[in-house]
N, C-alpha and C. Protein backbone atom coordinates (compact mmCIF):
# COMPACT_ATOMS: atom_id res chain seq x y z
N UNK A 1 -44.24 -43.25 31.05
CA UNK A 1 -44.39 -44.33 30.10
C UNK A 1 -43.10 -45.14 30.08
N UNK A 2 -43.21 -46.16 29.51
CA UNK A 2 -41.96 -47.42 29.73
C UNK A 2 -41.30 -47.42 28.70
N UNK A 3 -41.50 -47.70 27.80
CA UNK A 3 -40.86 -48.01 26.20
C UNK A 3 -40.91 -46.55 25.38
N UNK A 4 -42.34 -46.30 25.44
CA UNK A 4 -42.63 -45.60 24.23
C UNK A 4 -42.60 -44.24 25.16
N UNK A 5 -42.13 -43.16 24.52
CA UNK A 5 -42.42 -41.75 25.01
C UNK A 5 -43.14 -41.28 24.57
N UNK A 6 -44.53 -40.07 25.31
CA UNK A 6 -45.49 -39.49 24.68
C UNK A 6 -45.04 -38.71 23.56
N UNK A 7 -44.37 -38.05 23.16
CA UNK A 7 -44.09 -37.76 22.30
C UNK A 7 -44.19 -38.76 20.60
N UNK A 8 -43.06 -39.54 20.87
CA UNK A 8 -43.08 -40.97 19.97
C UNK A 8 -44.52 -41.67 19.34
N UNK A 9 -45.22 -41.99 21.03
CA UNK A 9 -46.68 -42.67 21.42
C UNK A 9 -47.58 -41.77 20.22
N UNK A 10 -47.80 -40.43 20.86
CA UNK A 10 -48.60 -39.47 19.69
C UNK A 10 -47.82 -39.35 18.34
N UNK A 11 -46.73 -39.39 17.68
CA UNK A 11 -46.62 -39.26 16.77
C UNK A 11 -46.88 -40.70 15.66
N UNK A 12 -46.57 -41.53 16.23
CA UNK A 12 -47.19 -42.81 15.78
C UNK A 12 -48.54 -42.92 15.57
N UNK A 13 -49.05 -42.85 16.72
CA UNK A 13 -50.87 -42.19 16.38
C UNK A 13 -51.48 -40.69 15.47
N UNK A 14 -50.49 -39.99 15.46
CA UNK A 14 -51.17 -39.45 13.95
C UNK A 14 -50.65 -39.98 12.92
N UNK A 15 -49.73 -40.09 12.74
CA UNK A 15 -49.11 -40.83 11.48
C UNK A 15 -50.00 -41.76 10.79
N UNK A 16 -50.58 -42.96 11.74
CA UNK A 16 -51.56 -43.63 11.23
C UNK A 16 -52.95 -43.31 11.37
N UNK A 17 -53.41 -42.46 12.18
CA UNK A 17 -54.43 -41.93 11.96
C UNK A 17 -54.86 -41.15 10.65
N UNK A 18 -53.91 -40.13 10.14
CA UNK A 18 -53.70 -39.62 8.74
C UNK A 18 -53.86 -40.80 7.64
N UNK A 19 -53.28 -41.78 7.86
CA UNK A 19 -53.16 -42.62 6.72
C UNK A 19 -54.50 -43.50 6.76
N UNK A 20 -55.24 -43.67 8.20
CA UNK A 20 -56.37 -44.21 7.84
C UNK A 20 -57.67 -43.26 7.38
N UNK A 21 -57.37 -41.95 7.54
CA UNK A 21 -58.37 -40.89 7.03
C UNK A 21 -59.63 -41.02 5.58
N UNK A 22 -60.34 -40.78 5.53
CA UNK A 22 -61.01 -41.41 4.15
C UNK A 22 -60.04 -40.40 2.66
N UNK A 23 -60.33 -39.14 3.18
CA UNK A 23 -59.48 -38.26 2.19
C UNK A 23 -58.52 -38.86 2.01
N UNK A 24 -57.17 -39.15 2.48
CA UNK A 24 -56.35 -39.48 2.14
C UNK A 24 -56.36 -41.21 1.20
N UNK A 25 -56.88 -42.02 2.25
CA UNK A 25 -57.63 -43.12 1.34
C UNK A 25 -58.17 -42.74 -0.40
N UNK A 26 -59.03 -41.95 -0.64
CA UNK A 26 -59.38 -41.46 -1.67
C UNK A 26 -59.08 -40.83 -2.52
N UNK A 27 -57.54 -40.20 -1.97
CA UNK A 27 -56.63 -39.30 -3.11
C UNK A 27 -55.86 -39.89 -4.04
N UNK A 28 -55.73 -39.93 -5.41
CA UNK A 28 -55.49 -39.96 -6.75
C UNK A 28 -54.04 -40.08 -6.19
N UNK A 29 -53.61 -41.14 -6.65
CA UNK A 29 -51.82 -41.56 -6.65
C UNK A 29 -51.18 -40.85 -6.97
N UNK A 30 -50.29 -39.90 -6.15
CA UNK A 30 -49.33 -39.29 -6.81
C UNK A 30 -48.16 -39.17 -8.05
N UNK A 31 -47.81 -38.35 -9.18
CA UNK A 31 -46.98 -38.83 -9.54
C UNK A 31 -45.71 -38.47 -9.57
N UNK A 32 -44.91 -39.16 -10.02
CA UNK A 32 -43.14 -39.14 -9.68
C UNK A 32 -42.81 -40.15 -9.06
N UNK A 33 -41.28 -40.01 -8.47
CA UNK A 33 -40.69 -41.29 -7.82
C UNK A 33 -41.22 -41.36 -6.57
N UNK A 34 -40.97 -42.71 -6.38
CA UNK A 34 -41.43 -43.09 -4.45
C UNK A 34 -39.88 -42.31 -3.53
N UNK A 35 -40.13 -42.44 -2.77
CA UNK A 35 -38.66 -42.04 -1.73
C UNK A 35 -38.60 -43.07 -0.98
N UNK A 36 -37.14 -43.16 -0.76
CA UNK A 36 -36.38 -44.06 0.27
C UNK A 36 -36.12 -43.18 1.31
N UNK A 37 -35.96 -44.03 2.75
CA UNK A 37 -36.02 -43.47 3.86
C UNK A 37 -35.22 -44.70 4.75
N UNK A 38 -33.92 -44.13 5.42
CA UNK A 38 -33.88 -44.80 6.62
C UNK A 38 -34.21 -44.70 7.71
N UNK A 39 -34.72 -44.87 8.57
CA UNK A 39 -34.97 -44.64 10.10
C UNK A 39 -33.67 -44.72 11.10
N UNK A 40 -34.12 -43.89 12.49
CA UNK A 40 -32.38 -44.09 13.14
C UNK A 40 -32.76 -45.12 13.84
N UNK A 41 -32.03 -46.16 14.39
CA UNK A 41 -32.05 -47.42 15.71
C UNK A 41 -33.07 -46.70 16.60
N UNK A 42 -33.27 -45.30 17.21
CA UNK A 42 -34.20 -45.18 17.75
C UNK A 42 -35.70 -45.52 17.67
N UNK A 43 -35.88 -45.17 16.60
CA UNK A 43 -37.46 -44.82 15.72
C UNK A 43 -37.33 -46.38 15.31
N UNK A 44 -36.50 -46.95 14.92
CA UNK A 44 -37.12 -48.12 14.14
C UNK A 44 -38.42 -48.72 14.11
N UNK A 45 -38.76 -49.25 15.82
CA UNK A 45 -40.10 -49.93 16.02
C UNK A 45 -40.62 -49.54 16.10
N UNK A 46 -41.19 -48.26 16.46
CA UNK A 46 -42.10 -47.62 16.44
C UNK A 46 -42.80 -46.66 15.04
N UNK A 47 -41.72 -46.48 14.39
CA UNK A 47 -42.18 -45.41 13.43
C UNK A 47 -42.67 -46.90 12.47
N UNK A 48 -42.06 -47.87 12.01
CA UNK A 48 -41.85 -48.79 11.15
C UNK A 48 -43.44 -50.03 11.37
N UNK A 49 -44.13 -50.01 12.39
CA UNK A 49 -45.44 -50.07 12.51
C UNK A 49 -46.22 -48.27 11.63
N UNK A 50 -45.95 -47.79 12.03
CA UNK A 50 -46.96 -46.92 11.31
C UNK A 50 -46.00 -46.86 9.75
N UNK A 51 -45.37 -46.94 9.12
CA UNK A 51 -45.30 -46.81 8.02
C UNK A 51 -45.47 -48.22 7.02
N UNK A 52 -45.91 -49.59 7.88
CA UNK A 52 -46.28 -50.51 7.59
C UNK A 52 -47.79 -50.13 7.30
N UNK A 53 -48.51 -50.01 7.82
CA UNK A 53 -49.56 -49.73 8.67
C UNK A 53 -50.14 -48.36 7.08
N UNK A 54 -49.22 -47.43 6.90
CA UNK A 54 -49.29 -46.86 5.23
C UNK A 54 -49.59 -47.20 4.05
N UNK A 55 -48.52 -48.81 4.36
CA UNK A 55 -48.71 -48.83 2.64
C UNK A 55 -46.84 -49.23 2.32
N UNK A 56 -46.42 -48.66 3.23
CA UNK A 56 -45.18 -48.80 2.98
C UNK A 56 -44.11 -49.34 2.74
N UNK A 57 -43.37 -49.77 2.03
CA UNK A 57 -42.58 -51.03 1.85
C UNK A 57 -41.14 -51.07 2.19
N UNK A 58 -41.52 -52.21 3.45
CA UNK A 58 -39.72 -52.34 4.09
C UNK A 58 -38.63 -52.86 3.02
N UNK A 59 -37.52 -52.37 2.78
CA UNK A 59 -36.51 -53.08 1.90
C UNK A 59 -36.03 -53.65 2.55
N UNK A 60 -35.22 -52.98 4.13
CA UNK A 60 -34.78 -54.01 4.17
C UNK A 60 -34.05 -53.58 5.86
N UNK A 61 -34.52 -54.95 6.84
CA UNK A 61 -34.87 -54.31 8.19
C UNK A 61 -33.89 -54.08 9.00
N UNK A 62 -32.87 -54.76 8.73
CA UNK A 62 -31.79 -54.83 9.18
C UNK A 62 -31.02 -53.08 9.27
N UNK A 63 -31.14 -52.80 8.04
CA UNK A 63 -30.78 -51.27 7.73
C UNK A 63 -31.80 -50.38 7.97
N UNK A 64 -33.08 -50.76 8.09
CA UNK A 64 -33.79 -49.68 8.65
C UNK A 64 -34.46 -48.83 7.09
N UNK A 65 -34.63 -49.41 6.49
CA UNK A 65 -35.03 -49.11 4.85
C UNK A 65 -36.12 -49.31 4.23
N UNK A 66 -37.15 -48.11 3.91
CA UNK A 66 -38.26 -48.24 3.46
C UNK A 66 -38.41 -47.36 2.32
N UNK A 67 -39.58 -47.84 1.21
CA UNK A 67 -39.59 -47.37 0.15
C UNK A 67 -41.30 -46.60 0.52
N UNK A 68 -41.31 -45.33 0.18
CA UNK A 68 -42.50 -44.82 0.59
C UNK A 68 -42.98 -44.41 -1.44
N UNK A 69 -44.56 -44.99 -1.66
CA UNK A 69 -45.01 -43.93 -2.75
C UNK A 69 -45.27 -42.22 -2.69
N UNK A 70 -44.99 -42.03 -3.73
CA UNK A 70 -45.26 -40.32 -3.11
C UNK A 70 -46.39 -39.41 -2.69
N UNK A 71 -46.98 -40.04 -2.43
CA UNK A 71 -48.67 -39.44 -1.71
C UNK A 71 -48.12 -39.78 -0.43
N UNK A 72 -47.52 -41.02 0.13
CA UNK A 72 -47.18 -41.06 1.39
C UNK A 72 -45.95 -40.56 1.49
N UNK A 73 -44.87 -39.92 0.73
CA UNK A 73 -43.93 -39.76 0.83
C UNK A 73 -43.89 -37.95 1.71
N UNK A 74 -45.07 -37.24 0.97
CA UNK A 74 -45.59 -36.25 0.94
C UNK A 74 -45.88 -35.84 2.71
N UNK A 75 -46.84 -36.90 2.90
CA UNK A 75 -46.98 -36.17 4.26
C UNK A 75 -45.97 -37.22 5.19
N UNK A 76 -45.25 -38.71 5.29
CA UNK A 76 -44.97 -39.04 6.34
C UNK A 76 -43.55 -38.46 6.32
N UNK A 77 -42.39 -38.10 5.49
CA UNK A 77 -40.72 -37.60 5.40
C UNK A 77 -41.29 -36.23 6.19
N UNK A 78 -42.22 -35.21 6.54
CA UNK A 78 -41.88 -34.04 6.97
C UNK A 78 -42.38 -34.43 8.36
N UNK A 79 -43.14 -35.68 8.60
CA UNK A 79 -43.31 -35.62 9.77
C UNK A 79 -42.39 -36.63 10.84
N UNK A 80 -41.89 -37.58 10.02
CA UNK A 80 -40.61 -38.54 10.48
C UNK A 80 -39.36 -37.62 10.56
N UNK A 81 -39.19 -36.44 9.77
CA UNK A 81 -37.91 -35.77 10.35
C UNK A 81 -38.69 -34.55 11.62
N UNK A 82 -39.44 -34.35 11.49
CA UNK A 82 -40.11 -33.33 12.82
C UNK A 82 -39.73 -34.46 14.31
N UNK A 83 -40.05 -35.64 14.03
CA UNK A 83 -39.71 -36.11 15.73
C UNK A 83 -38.23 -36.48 15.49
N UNK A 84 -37.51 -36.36 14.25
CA UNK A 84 -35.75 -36.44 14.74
C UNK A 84 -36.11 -38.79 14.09
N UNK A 85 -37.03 -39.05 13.82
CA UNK A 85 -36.65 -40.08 13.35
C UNK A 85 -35.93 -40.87 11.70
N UNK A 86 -35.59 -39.78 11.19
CA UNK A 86 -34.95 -40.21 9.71
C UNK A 86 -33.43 -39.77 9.65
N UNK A 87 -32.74 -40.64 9.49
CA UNK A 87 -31.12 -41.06 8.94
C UNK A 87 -31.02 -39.68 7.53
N UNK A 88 -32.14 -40.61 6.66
CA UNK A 88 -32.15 -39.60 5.62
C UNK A 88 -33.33 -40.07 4.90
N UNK A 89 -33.88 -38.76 4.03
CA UNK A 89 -34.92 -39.41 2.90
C UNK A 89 -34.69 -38.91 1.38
N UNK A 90 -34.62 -39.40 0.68
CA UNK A 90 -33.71 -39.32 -1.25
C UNK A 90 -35.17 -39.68 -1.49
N UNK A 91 -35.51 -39.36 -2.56
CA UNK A 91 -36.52 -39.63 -3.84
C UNK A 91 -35.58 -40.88 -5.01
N UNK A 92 -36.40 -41.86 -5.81
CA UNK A 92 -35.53 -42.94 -5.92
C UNK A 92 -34.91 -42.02 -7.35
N UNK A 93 -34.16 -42.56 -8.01
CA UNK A 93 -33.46 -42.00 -9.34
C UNK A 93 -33.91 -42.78 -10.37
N UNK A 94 -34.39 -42.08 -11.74
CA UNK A 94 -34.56 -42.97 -12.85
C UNK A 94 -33.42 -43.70 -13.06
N UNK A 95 -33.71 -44.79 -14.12
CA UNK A 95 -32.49 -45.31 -14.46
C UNK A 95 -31.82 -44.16 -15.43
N UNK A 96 -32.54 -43.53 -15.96
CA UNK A 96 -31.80 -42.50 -17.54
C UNK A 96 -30.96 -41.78 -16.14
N UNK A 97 -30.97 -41.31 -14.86
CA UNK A 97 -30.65 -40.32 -14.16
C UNK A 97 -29.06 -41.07 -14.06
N UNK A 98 -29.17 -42.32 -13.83
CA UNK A 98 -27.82 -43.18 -13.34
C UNK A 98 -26.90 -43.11 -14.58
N UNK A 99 -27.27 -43.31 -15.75
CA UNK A 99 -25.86 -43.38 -16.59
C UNK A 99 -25.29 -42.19 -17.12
């Protein structure tokens, strides 16, 4: 393969395959905080289509920064650090947590 490695290729394709699932579609919003996630320069384009593709919201692209809700936070952070693509992933902080 040229760009994409099978590895990468399939993990992108379950990632969004999971997220287009009906179950998952149909599961009751999780509650608690969303999580933040950076991606490394590797993963960017590729992982960052399937977490678009979620639900997921880029902050900000330059840094590689997405805000996941926690139903997606749930299954895509254990599977974005399984292929080695996350910097890091934090859960966000209340504000009462900050002062």
């Amino acid at each position: 393969m040229s760009l994409l490695s099978l590895p990468r290729l399939l993990g992108l394709l379950g990632l969004t395959g999971l997220v287009l699932t009906p179950a998952v579609a149909a599961a009751p919003r999780a509650a608690g905080p969303a999580t933040m996630v950076q991606l490394t320069k590797s993963a960017a384009c590729t992982e960052s289509v399937a977490l678009d593709l979620a639900g997921a919201r880029e902050i900000d692209a330059r840094l590689r920064l997405w805000r996941l809700e926690p139903a997606l936070a749930a299954s895509a952070v254990p599977a974005l650090r399984a292929r080695h693509a996350l910097v890091f992933g934090q859960k966000e902080r209340q504000r009462s947590e900050l002062v």
